[in-house]
Protein backbone atom coordinates (compact mmCIF):
# COMPACT_ATOMS: atom_id res chain seq x y z
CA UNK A 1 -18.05 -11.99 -2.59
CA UNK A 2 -21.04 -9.23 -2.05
CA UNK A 3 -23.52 -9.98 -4.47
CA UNK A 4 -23.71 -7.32 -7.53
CA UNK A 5 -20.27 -6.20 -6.86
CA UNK A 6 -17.02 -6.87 -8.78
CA UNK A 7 -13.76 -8.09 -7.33
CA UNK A 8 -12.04 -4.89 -7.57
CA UNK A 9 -14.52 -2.46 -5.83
CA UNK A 10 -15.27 -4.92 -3.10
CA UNK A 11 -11.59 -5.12 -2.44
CA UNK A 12 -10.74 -1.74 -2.54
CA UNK A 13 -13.80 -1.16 0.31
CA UNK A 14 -12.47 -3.72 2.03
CA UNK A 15 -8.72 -2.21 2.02
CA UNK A 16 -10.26 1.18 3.34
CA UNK A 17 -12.14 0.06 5.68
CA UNK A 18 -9.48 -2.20 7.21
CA UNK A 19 -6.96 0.87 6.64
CA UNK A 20 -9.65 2.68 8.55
CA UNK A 21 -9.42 0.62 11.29
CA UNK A 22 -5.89 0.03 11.80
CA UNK A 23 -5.21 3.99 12.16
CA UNK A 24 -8.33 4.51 14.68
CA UNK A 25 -8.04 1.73 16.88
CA UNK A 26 -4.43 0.27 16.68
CA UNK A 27 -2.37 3.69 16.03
CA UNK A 28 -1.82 2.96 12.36
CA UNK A 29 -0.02 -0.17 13.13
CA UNK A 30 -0.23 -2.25 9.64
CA UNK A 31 -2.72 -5.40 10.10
CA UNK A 32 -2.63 -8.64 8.13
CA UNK A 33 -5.00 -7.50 5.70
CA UNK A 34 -2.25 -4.66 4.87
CA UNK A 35 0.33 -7.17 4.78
CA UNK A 36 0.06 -9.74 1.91
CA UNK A 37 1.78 -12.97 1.41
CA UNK A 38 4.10 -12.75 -1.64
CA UNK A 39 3.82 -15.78 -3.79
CA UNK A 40 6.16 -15.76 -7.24
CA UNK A 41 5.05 -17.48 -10.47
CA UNK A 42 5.85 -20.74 -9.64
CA UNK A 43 4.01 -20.71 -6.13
CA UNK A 44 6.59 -20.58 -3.68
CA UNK A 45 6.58 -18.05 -1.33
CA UNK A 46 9.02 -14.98 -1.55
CA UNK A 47 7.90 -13.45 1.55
CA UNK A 48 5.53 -14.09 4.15
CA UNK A 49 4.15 -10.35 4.25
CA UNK A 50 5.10 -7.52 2.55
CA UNK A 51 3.60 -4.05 3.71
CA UNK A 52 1.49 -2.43 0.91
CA UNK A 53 -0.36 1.11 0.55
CA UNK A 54 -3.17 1.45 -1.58
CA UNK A 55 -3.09 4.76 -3.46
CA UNK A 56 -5.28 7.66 -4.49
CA UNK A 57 -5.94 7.34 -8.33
CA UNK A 58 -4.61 11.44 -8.33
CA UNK A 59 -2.51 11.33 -4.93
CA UNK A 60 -1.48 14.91 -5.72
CA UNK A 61 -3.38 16.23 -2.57
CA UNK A 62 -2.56 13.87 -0.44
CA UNK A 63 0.90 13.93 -1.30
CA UNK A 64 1.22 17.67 -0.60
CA UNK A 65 -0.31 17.44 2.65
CA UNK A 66 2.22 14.62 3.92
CA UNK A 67 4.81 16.37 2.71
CA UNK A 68 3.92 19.65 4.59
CA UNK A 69 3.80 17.78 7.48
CA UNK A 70 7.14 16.06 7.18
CA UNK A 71 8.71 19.58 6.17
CA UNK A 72 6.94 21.84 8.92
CA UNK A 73 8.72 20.18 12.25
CA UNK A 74 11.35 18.35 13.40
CA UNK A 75 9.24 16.47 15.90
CA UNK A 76 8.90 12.78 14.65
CA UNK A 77 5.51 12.44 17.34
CA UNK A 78 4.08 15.51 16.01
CA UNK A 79 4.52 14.61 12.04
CA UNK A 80 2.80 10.86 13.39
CA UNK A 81 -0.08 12.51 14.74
CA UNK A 82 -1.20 14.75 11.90
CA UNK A 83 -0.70 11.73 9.49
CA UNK A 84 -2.50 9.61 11.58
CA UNK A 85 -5.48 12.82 12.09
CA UNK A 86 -6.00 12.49 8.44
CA UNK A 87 -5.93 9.22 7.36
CA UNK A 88 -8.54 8.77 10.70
CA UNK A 89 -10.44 11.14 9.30
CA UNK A 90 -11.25 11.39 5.42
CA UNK A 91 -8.15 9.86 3.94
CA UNK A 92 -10.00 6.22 3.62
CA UNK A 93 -13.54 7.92 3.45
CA UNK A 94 -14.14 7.14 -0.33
CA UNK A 95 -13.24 4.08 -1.89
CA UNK A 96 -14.02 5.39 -5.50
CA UNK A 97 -11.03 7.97 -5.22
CA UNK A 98 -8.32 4.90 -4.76
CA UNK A 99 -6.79 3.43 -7.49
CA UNK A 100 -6.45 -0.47 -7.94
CA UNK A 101 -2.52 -0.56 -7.92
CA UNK A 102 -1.03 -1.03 -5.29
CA UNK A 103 2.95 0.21 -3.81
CA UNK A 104 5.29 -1.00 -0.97
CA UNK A 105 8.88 0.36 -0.28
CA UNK A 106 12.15 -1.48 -0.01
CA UNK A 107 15.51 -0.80 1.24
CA UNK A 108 18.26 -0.42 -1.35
CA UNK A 109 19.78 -3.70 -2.25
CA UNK A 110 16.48 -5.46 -1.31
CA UNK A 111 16.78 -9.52 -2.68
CA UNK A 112 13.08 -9.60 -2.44
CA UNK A 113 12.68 -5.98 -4.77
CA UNK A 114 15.17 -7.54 -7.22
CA UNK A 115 13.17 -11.27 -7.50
CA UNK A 116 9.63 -9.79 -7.80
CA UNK A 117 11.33 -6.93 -10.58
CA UNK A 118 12.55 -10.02 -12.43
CA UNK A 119 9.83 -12.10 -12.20
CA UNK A 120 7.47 -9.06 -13.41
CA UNK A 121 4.47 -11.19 -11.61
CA UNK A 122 3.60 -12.34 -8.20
CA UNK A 123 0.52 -13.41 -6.38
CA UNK A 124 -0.87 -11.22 -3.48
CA UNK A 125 -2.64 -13.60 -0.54
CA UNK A 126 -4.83 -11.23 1.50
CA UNK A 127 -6.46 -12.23 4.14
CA UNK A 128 -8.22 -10.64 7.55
CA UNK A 129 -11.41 -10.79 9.75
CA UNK A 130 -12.62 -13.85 7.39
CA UNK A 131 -11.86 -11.91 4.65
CA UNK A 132 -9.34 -13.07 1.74
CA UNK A 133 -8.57 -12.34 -1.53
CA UNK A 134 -5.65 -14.17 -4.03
CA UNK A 135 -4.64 -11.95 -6.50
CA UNK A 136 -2.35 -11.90 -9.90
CA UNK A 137 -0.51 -9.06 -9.89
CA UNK A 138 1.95 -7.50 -12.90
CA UNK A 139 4.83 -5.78 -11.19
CA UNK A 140 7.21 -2.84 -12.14
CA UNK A 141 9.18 0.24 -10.18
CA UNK A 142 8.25 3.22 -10.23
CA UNK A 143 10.20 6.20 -11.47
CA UNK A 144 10.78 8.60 -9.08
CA UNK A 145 8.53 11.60 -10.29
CA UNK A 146 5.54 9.18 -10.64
CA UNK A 147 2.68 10.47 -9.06
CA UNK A 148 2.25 7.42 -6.63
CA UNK A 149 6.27 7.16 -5.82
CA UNK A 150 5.91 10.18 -3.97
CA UNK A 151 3.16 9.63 -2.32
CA UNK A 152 4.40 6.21 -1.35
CA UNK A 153 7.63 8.22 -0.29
CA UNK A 154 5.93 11.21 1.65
CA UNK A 155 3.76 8.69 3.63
CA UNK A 156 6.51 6.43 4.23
CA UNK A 157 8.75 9.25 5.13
CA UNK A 158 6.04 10.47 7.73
CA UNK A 159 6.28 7.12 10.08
CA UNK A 160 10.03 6.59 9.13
CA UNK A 161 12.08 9.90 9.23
CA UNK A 162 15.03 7.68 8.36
CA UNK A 163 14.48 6.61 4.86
CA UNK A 164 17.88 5.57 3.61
CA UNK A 165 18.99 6.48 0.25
CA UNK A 166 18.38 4.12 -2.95
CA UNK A 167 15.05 2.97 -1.26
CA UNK A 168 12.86 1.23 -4.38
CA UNK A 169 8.64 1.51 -4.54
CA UNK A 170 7.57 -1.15 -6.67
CA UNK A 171 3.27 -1.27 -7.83
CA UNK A 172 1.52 -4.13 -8.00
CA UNK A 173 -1.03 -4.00 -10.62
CA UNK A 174 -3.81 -6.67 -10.15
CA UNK A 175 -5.29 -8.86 -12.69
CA UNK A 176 -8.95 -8.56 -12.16
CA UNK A 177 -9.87 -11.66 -14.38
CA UNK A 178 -8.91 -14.06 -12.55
CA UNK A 179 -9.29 -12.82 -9.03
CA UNK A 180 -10.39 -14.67 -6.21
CA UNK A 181 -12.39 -14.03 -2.79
């Protein structure tokens, strides 16, 4: 851990900068970092990674823009590039703006949406570039007009054109406390 800083800022740095990273040098292309292990209550693993976004505390912008984007062409390379122009640019810029919950996507039906929705808790293992962090996280879906659905959506829906109906966007809401680096 930096010294004088607390779990959550230093992680949320960390998240942009590896965010930062991934869309100018690897073409947006989720790293490990952006892809948590997924431990339930009892320890076992429920997945091996699960792709997360971290998400403006007000999204609203952001949220507009990407869904411009997706609605002004047809052309799935074109959409790509202006996503990946402003997340490159000054989407990951300020860590302050982002909130501390987290959201991922899942297909409709998904076992692993269902288990972590019943279990209400899971454990997060991050971990890139000598970099970790374990932590506690309370879990619920989100309702469709919640601010950070659709901006979870409208990103999504930006790299994947093909969202199939009855996806699910579940947050993970982290548990400072007991956090570890």
């Amino acid at each position: 851990m930096i010294p004088g800083m607390r779990p959550r800022e230093e992680f949320i740095k960390w998240q942009c900068r590896i965010r930062q990273r991934s869309v100018r040098e690897h073409d947006g292309r989720p790293s490990p970092g952006m892809r948590p292990r997924v431990l339930g209550a009892s320890g076992e693993e429920l997945a091996a990674a699960v792709t997360l976004l971290i998400v403006e505390s007000d999204p609203s912008a952001s949220t507009a823009y990407f869904q411009h984007q997706f609605r002004r062409t047809n052309d799935a390379a074109e959409r790509r590039a202006r996503a990946l122009e402003r997340l490159a640019a000054e989407h990951f810029q300020d860590p302050a703006l982002f909130s501390d919950a987290m959201t991922a996507l899942f297909g409709p039906g998904s076992p692993l949406a269902r288990r972590l929705l019943a279990e209400r808790r899971c454990v997060l293992e991050f971990a890139e570039r000598g970099k970790a962090f374990r932590l506690a996280c309370d879990v619920a879906e989100l309702a469709e007009g919640h601010p950070f659905h659709r901006a979870t959506y409208w990103h999504n829906h930006l790299f994947n054109p093909n969202l199939p109906p009855g996806i699910r966007i579940l947050s993970f809401a982290p548990d400072w406390a007991p956090a570890r680096t």
